[in-house]
Protein backbone atom coordinates (compact mmCIF):
# COMPACT_ATOMS: atom_id res chain seq x y z
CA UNK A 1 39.81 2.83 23.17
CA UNK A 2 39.86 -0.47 22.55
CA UNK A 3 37.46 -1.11 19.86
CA UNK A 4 39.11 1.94 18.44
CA UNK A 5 42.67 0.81 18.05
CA UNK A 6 40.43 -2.97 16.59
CA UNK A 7 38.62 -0.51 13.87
CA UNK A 8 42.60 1.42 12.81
CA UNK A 9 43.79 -1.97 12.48
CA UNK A 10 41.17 -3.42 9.94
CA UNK A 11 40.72 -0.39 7.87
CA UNK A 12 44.36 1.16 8.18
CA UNK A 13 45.53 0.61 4.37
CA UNK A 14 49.27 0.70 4.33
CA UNK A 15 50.86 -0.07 0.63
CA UNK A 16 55.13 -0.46 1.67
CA UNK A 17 56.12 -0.04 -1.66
CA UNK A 18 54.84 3.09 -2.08
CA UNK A 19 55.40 4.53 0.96
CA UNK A 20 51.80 5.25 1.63
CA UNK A 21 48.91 4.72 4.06
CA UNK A 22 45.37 5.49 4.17
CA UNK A 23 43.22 5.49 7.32
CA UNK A 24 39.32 5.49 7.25
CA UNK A 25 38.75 4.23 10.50
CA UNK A 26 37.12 7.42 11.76
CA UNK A 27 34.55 7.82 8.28
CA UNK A 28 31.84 5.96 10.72
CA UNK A 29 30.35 3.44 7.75
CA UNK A 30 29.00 0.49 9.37
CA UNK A 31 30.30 -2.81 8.90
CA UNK A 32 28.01 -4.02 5.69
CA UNK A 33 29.12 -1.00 3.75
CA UNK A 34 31.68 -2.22 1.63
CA UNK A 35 29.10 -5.40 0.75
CA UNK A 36 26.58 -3.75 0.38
CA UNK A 37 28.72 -1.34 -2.67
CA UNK A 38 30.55 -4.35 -3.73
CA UNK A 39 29.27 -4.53 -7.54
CA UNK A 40 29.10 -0.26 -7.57
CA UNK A 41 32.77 -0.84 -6.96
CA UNK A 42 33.45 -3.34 -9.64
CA UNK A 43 31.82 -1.84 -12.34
CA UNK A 44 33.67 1.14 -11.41
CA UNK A 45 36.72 -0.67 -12.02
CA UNK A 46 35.45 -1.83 -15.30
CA UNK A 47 34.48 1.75 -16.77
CA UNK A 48 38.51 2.58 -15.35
CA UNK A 49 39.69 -0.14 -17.18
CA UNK A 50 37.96 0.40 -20.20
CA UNK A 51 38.86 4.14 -20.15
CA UNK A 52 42.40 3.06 -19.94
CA UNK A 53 42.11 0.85 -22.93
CA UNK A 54 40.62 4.02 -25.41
CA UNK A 55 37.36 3.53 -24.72
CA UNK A 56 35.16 7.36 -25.49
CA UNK A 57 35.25 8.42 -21.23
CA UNK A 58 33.97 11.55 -22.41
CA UNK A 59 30.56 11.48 -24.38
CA UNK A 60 29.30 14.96 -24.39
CA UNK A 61 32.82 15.51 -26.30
CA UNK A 62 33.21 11.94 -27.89
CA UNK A 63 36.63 11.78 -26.61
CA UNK A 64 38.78 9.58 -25.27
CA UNK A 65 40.41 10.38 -21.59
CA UNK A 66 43.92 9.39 -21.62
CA UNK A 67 46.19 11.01 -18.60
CA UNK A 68 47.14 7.58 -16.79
CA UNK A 69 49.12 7.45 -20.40
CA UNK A 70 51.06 10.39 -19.90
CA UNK A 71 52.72 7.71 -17.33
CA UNK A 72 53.23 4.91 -19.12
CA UNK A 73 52.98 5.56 -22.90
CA UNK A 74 52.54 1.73 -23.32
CA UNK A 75 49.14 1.37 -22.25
CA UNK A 76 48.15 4.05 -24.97
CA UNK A 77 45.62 2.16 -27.51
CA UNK A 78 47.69 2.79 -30.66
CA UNK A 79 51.31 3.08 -31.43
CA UNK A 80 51.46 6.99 -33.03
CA UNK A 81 49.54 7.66 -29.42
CA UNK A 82 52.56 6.19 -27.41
CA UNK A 83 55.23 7.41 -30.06
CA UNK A 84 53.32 11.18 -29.28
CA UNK A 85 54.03 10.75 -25.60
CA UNK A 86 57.40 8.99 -25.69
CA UNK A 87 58.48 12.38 -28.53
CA UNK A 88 57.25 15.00 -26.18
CA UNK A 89 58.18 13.94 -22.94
CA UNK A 90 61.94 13.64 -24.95
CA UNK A 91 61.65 17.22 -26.52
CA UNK A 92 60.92 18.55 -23.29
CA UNK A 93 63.99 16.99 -21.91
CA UNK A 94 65.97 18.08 -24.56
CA UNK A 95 64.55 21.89 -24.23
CA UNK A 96 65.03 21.55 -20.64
CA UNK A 97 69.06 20.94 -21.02
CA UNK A 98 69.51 23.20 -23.97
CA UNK A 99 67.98 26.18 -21.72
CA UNK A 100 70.11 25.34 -18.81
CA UNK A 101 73.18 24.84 -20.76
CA UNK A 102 73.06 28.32 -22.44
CA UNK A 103 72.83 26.96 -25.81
CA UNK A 104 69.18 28.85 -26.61
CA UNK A 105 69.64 32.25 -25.64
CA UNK A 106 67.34 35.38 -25.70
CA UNK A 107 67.03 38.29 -28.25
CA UNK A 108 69.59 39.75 -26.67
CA UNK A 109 72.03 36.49 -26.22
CA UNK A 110 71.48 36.15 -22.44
CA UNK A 111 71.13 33.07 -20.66
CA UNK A 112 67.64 32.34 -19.73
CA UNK A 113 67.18 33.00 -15.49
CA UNK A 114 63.57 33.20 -15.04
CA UNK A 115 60.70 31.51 -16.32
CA UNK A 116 57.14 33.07 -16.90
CA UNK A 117 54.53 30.65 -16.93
CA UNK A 118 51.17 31.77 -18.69
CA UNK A 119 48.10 30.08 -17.96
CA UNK A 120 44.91 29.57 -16.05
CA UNK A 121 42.83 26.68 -14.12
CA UNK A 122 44.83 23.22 -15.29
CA UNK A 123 47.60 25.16 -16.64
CA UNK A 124 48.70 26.67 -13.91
CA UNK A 125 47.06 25.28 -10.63
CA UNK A 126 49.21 22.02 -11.26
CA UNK A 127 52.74 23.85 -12.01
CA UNK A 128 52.27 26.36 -9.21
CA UNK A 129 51.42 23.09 -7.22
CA UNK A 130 54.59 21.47 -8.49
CA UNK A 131 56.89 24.87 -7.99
CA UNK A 132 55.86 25.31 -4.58
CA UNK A 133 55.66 21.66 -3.42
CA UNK A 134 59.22 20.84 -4.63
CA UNK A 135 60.83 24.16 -5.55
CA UNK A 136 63.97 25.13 -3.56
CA UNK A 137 66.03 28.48 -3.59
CA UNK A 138 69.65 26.75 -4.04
CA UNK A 139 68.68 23.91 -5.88
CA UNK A 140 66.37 25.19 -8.60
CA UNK A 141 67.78 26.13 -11.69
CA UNK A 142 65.35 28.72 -12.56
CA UNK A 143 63.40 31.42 -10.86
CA UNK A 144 59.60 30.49 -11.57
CA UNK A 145 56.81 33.28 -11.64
CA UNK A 146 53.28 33.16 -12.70
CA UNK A 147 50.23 35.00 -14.83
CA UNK A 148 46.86 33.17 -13.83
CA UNK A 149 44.21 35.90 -14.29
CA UNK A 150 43.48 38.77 -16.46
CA UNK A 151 43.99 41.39 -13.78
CA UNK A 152 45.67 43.96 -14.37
CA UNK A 153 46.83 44.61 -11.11
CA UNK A 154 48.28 41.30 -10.71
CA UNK A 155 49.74 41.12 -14.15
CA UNK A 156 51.86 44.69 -13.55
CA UNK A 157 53.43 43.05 -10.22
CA UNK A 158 54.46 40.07 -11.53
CA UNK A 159 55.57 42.02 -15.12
CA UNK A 160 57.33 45.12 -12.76
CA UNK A 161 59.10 41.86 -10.23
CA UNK A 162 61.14 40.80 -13.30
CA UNK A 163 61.48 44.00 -15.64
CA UNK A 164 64.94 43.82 -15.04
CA UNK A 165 65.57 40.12 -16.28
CA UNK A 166 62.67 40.53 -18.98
CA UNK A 167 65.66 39.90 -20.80
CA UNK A 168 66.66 36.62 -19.34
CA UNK A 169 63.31 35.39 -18.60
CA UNK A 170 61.49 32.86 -20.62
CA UNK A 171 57.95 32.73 -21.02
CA UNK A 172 55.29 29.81 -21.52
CA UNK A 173 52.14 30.30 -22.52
CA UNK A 174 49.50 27.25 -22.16
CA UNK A 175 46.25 27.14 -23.88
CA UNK A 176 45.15 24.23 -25.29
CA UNK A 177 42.43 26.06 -27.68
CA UNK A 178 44.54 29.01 -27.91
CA UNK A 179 41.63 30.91 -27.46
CA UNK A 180 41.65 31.43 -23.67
CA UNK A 181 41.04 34.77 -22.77
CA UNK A 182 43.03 35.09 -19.68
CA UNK A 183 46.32 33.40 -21.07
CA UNK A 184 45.68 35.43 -24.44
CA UNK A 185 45.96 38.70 -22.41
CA UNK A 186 48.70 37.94 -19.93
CA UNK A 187 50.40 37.40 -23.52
CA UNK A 188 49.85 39.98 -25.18
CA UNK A 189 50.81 42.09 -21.97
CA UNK A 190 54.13 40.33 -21.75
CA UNK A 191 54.69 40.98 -25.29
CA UNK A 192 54.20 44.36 -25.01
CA UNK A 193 56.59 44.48 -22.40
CA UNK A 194 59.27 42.88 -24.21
CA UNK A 195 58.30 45.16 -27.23
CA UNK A 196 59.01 48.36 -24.37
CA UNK A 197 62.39 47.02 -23.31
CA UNK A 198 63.72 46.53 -26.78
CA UNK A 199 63.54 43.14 -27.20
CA UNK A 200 62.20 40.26 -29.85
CA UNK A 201 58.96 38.87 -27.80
CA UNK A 202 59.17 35.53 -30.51
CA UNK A 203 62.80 34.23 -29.23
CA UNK A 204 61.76 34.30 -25.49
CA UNK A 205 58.31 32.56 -26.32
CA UNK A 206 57.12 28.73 -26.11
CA UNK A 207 53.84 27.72 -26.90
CA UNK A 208 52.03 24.55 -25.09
CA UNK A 209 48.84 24.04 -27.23
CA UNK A 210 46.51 21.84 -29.16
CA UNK A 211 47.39 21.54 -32.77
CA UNK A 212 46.39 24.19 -35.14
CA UNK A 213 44.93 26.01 -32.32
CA UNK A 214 45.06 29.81 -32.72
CA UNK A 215 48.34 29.97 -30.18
CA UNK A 216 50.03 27.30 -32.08
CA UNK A 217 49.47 29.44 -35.36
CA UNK A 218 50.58 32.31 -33.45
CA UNK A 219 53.61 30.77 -32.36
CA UNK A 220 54.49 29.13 -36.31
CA UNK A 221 53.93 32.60 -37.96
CA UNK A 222 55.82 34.52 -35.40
CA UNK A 223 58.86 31.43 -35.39
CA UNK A 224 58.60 31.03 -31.52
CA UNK A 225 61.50 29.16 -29.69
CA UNK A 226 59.57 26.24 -29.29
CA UNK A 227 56.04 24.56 -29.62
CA UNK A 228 55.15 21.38 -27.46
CA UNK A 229 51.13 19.70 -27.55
CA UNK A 230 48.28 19.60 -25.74
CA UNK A 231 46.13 16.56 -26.77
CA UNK A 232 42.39 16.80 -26.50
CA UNK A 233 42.24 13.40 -24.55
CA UNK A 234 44.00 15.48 -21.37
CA UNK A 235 41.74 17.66 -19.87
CA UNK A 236 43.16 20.63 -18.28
CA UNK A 237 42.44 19.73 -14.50
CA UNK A 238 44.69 16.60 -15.05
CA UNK A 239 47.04 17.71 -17.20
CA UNK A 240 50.46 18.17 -14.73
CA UNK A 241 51.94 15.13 -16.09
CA UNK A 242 52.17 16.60 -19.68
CA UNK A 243 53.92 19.27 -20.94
CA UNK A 244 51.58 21.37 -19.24
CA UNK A 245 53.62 20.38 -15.78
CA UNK A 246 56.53 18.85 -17.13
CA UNK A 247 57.54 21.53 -19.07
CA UNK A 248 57.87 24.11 -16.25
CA UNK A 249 59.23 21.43 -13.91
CA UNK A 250 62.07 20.23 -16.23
CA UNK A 251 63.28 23.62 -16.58
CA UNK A 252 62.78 24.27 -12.94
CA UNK A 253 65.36 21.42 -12.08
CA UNK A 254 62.87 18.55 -10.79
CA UNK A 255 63.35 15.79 -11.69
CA UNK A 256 60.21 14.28 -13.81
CA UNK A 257 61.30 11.10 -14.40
CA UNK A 258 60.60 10.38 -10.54
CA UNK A 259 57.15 12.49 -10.87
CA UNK A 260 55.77 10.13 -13.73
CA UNK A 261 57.76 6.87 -11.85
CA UNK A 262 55.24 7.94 -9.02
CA UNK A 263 52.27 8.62 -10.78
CA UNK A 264 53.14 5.39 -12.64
CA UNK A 265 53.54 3.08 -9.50
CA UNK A 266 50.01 4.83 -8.29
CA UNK A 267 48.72 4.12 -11.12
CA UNK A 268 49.16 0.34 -10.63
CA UNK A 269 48.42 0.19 -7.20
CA UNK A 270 45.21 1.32 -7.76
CA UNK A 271 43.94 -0.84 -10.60
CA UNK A 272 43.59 -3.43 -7.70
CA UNK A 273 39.78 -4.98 -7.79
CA UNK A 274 40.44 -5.91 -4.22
CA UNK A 275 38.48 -2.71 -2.73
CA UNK A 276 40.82 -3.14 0.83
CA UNK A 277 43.57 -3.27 -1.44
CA UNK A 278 42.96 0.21 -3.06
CA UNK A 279 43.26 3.53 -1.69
CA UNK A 280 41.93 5.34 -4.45
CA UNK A 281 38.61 3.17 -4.47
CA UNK A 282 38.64 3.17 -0.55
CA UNK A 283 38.96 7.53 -0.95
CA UNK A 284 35.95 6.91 -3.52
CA UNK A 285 34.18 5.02 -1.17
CA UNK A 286 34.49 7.00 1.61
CA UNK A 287 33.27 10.14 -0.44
CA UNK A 288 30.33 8.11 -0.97
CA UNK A 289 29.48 7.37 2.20
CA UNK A 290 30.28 10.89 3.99
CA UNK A 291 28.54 13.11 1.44
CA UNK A 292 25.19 10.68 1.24
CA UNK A 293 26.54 10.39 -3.06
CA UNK A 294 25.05 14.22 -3.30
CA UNK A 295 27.57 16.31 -1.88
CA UNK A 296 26.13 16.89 1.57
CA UNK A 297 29.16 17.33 3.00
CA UNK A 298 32.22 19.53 1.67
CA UNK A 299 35.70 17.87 1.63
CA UNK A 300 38.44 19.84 3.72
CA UNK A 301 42.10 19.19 3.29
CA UNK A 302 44.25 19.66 6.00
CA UNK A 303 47.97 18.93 4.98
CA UNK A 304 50.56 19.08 7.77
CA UNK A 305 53.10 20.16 5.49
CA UNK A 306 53.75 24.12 3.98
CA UNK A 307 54.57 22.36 0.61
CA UNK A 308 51.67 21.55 0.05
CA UNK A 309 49.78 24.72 1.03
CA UNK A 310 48.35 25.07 -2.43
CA UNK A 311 47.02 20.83 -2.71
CA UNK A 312 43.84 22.34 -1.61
CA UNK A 313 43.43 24.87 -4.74
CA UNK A 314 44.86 21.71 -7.04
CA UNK A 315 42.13 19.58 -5.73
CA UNK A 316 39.61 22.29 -6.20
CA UNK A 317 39.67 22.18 -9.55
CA UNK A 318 40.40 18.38 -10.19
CA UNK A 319 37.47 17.22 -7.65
CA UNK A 320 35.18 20.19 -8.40
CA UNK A 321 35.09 20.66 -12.04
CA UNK A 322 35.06 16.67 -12.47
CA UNK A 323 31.88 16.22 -10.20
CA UNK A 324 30.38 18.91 -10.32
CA UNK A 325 27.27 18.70 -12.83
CA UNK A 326 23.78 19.37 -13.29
CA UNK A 327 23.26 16.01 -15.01
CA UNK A 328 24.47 12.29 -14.86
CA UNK A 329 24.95 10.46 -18.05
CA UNK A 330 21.37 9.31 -18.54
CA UNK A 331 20.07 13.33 -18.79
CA UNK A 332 18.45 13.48 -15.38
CA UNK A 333 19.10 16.48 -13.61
CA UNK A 334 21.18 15.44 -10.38
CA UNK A 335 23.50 18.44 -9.28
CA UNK A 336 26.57 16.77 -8.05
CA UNK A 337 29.43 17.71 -6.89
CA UNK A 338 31.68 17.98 -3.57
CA UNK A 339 32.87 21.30 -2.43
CA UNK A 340 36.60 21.11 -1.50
CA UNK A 341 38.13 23.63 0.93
CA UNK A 342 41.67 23.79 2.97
CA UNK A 343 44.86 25.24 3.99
CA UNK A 344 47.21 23.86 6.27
CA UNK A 345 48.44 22.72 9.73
CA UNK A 346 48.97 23.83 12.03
CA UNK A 347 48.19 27.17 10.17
CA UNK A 348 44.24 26.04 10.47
CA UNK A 349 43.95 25.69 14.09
CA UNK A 350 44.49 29.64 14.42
CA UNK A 351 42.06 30.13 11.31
CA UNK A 352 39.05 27.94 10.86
CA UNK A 353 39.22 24.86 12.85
CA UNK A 354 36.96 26.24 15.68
CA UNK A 355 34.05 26.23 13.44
CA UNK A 356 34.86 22.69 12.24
CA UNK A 357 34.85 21.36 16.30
CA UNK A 358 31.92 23.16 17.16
CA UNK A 359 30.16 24.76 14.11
CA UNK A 360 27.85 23.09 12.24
CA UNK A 361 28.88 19.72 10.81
CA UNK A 362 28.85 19.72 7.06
CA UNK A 363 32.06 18.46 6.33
CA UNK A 364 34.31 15.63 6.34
CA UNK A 365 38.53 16.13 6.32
CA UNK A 366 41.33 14.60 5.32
CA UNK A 367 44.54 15.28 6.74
CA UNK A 368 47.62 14.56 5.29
CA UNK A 369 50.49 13.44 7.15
CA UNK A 370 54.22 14.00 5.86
CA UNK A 371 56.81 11.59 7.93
CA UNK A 372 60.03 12.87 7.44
CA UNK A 373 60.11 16.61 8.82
CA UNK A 374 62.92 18.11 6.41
CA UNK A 375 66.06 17.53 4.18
CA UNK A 376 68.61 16.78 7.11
CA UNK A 377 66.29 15.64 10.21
CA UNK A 378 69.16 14.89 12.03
CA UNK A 379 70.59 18.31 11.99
CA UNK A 380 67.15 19.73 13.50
CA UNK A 381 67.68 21.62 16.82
CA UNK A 382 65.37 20.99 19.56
CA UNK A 383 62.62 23.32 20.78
CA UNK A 384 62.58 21.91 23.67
CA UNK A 385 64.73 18.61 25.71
CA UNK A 386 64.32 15.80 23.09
CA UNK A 387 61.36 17.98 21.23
CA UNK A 388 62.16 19.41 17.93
CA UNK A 389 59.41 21.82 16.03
CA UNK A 390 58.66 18.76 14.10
CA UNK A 391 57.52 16.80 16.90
CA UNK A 392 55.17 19.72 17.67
CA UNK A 393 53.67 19.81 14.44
CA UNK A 394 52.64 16.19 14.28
CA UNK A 395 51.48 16.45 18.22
CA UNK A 396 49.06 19.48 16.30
CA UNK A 397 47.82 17.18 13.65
CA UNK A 398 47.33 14.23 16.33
CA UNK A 399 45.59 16.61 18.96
CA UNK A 400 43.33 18.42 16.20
CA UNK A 401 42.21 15.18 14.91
CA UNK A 402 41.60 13.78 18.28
CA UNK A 403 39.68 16.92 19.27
CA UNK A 404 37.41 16.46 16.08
CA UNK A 405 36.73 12.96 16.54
CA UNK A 406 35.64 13.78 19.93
CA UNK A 407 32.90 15.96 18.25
CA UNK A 408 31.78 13.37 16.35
CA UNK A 409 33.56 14.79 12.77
CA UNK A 410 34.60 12.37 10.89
CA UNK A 411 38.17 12.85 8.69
CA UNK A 412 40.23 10.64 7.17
CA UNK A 413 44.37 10.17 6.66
CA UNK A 414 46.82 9.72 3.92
CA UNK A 415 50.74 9.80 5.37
CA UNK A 416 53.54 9.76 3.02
CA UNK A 417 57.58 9.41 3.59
CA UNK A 418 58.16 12.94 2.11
CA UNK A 419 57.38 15.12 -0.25
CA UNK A 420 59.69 14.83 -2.94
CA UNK A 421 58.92 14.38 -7.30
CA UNK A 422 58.18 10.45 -6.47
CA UNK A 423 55.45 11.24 -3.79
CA UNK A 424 54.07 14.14 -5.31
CA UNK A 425 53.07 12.46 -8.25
CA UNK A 426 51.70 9.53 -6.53
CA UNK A 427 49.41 12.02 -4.90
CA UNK A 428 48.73 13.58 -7.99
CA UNK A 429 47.54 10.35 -9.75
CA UNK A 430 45.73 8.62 -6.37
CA UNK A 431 43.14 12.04 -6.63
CA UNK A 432 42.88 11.62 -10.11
CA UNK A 433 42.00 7.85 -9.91
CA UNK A 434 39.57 8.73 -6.88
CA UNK A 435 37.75 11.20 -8.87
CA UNK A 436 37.27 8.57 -11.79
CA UNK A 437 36.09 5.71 -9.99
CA UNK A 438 33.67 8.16 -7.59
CA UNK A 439 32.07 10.01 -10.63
CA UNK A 440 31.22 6.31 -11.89
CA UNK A 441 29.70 5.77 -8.88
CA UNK A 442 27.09 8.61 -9.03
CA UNK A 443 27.00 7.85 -13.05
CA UNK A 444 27.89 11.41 -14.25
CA UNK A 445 30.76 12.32 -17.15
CA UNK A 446 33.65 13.72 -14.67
CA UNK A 447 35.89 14.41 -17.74
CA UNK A 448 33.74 18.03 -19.14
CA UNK A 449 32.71 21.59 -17.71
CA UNK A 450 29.64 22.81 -19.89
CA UNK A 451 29.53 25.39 -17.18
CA UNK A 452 32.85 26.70 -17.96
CA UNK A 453 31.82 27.18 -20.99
CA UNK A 454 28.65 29.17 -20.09
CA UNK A 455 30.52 31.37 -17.75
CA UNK A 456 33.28 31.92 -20.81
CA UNK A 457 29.89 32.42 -23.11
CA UNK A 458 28.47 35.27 -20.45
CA UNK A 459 31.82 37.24 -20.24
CA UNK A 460 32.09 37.61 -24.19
CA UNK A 461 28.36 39.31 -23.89
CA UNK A 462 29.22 41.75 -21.54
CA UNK A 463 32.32 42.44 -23.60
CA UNK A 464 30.15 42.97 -26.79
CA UNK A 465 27.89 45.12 -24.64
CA UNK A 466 30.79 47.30 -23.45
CA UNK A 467 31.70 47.98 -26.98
CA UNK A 468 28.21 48.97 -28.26
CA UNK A 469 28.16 51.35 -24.78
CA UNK A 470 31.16 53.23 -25.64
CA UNK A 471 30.28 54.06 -29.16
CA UNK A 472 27.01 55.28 -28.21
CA UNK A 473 28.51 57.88 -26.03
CA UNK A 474 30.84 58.42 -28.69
CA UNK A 475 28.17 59.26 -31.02
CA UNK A 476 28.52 62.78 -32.41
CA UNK A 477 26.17 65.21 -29.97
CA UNK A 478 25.85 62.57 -27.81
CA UNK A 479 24.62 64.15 -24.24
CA UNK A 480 25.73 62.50 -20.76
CA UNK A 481 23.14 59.87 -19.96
CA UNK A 482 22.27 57.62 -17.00
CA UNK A 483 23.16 53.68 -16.79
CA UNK A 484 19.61 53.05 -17.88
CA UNK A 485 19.22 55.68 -20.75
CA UNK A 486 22.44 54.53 -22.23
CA UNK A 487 21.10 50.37 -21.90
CA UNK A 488 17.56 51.72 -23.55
CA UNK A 489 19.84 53.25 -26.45
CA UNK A 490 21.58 50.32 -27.21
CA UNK A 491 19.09 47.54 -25.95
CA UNK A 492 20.93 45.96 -23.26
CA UNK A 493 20.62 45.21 -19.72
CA UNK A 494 20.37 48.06 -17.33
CA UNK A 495 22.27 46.34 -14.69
CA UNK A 496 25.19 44.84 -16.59
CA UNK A 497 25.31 48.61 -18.48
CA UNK A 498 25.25 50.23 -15.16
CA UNK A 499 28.56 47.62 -13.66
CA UNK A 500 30.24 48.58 -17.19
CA UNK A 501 29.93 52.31 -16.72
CA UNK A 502 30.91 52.39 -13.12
CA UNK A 503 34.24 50.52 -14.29
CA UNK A 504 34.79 52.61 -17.01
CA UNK A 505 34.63 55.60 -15.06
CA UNK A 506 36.80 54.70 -12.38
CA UNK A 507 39.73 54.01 -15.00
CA UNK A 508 38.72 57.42 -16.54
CA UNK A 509 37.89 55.85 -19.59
CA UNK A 510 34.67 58.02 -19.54
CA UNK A 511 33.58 60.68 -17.50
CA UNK A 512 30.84 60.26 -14.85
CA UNK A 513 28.40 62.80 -12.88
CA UNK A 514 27.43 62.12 -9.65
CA UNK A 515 23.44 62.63 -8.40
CA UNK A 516 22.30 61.73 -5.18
CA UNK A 517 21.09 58.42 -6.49
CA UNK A 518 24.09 56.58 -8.06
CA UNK A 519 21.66 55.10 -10.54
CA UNK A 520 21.12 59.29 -11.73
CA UNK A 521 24.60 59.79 -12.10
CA UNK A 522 25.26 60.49 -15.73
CA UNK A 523 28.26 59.11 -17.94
CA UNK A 524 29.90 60.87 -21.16
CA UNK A 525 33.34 60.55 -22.69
């Protein structure tokens, strides 16, 4: 116990001034580690710094990287840069107020309520992150709701939940091409929707989009309420600190001053070159050393907190799309990455945690620990004498952790004051700066997704092959035909042709006869 409580003391890394700590003490690295990566480390630091300064982060794309701007517009390499920062984050203010104040109405002169946000991945894993983390019944000054996905389904329940106030709800839509299939559908569905209840789609919309994109010509023809950018030096997965985040936030009620104050003070915490000194580069590190630099083990977060139930699905996307890639920058093929997983505690110790004790060990976890247990802790009843339900959840985190270590599983802790706009953004920027420094150190571009793009690429060829299906059974005589027959006919895959027709038929877009092999049924119109 002993040469326990020795190791928490040297590599417990507690930062006062920004109200958070970072234990490693149970990642078991041995004692040269951090001399023996020493100059990894640095020269991390020096790709950061140069990335900061405008350097291109992003070769595949020959862009620059520039979200640790979004934060402090004065680091930005030129002056129409910071001016383009400083502008937006004001407009969005000054949207923001006009909204709440009644003074931009919709078609039908109501006061804006509710607020649709329309987007997928970046834009909107980081505002749903934000809305739930920080949202609060009597305090917000809009009701939030989301479109991430082209399901129909999904899009009718969150379209039929405010059908009543469609015509005091707002809507953003977030694409930075503009040609996003998912956020294109969820707004053309909305607009239809507006279009059935009467109303004038253009005055409820806002556009949040790279310049000249096909949504921000959308949104100039059609005189939408309001247009705000997307730069192509933000990448999606790290975009909550533009308008991308801001925008919903401000007109939520939080206050996003104190998001980008924390992000900020993050920001310069962890430019430290002194490795002890910096949690980010310590997280890095640790990474490193848990997943052998290949991803042999997954990453699970475990926050002790229900705000942050959805950090997991944020980090998801920042730490997987970031590091996960078939090459490194010098063309070998590598396959990196780190699978990221979580929910919450105590939540997990009903779900999943008796695999991680006793299953097989191919993960590493990091817990996060929240201090202060709500608003007014000194209104909190008590459970039990002296014992409030606080108490209990911190003696879950404790005992869970203790009860992996025991197993040999290694984990690691941040703990925070709260979780307010401050803190959240310092968490925000102290994953982003993590993921930076650790793709340096396995020497791959974290700041692209060329397999994105491929799946993006796939999905418009089974679209195409859809349409070439349907008018071949539309052709004049046509007869009904199997999966296969049909694929022959129009020289596609049999498989993909067989998927498309069983889809079609059960939304009674075509008609289908069943044979005692499903791959004999027959389809016509």
């Amino acid at each position: 116990m002993t040469n326990n409580w020795q190791r928490f003391q040297q590599h417990y890394c507690n930062n006062a001034s920004l109200g958070l700590s970072l234990d490693i003490s149970r990642i078991p690295f041995p004692d040269d580690f951090f001399a023996t990566h020493e100059a990894d480390i640095q020269r991390a630091y020096a790709a950061m710094a140069e990335l900061e300064r405008g350097a291109i982060a992003n070769p595949d794309e020959n862009r620059m990287v520039g979200h640790y701007w979004l934060r402090n517009a004065a680091l930005a390499p030129t002056p129409e840069l910071a001016a383009a920062i400083t502008n937006t984050l004001a407009a969005i203010k000054n949207f923001a107020a006009k909204i709440h104040s009644g003074e931009i109405k919709g078609s039908t002169g109501k006061t804006f309520t509710d607020l649709l946000v329309i987007g997928i991945g970046g834009s909107a894993l980081g505002p749903q992150l934000v809305h739930h983390a920080l949202g609060h019944p009597r305090r917000d000054k809009m009701d939030i709701h989301f479109l991430d996905n082209t399901d129909p389904d999904g899009i009718d329940c969150v379209l039929d939940r405010i059908r009543r106030r469609l015509d005091r709800t707002l809507v953003i839509v977030i694409s930075k091409s503009g040609g996003t299939i998912e956020t294109r559908n969820g707004q053309l569905e909305t607009a239809a929707a507006c279009k059935a209840a009467g109303l004038d789609h253009a005055r409820h919309f806002v556009a949040v989009t790279g310049e000249n994109s096909t949504l921000d010509q959308t949104a100039t023809a059609a005189a939408w309420l309001a247009r705000f950018p997307m730069w192509d030096w933000v990448g999606g997965r790290t975009s909550e600190l533009s308008a991308v985040g801001l925008l919903p936030a401000a007109l939520q009620g939080i206050d996003i001053d104190a998001m980008l104050a924390g992000a900020a003070a993050m920001d310069a915490a962890t430019r430290a070159t002194t490795t002890a000194q910096n949690p980010a580069a310590l997280l890095a590190l640790m990474w490193h050393y848990a997943t052998g630099g290949r991803g042999a083990k997954d990453m699970v977060i475990l926050p002790y907190k229900d705000r942050l139930l959805l950090f997991s699905r944020y980090l998801q996307q920042l730490v997987m799309e970031s590091l996960g890639k078939e090459r490194d920058l010098a063309g070998a093929i590598v396959n990196q990455g780190i699978a990221v997983y979580g929910n919450k505690g105590s939540t997990d110790q009903h779900a999943y945690v008796q695999q991680l004790r006793e299953g097989v060990n191919n993960f590493f976890i990091t817990f996060i620990e929240v201090l202060k247990d709500r608003a007014a802790p000194k209104t909190a009843p008590e459970v039990e004498p002296g014992i409030t339900t606080g108490d209990y959840l911190q003696g879950f985190y404790l005992g869970t952790r203790a009860a992996l270590a025991e197993k040999d599983r290694p984990s690691i802790t941040i703990t925070v004051a709260d979780i307010s706009p401050r803190t959240l953004g310092m968490l925000i920027a102290l994953y982003e700066r993590a993921t930076g420094l650790y793709a340096t150190l396995v020497n791959i571009n974290a700041y692209h997704q060329p397999g994105v793009e491929a799946g993006k690429k796939a999905a418009t060829a089974v679209i195409a092959l859809k349409q070439k299906l349907m008018a071949a059974l539309q052709l004049p005589g046509a007869r009904p035909a199997t999966a296969e027959e049909l694929a022959t006919q129009v020289q596609g895959d049999p498989e993909l042709a067989f998927k498309i027709l069983e889809h079609l038929a059960a939304n009674k877009a075509i008609k289908k006869k069943s044979a005692a092999s499903i791959f004999n049924s027959k389809y016509k119109i």
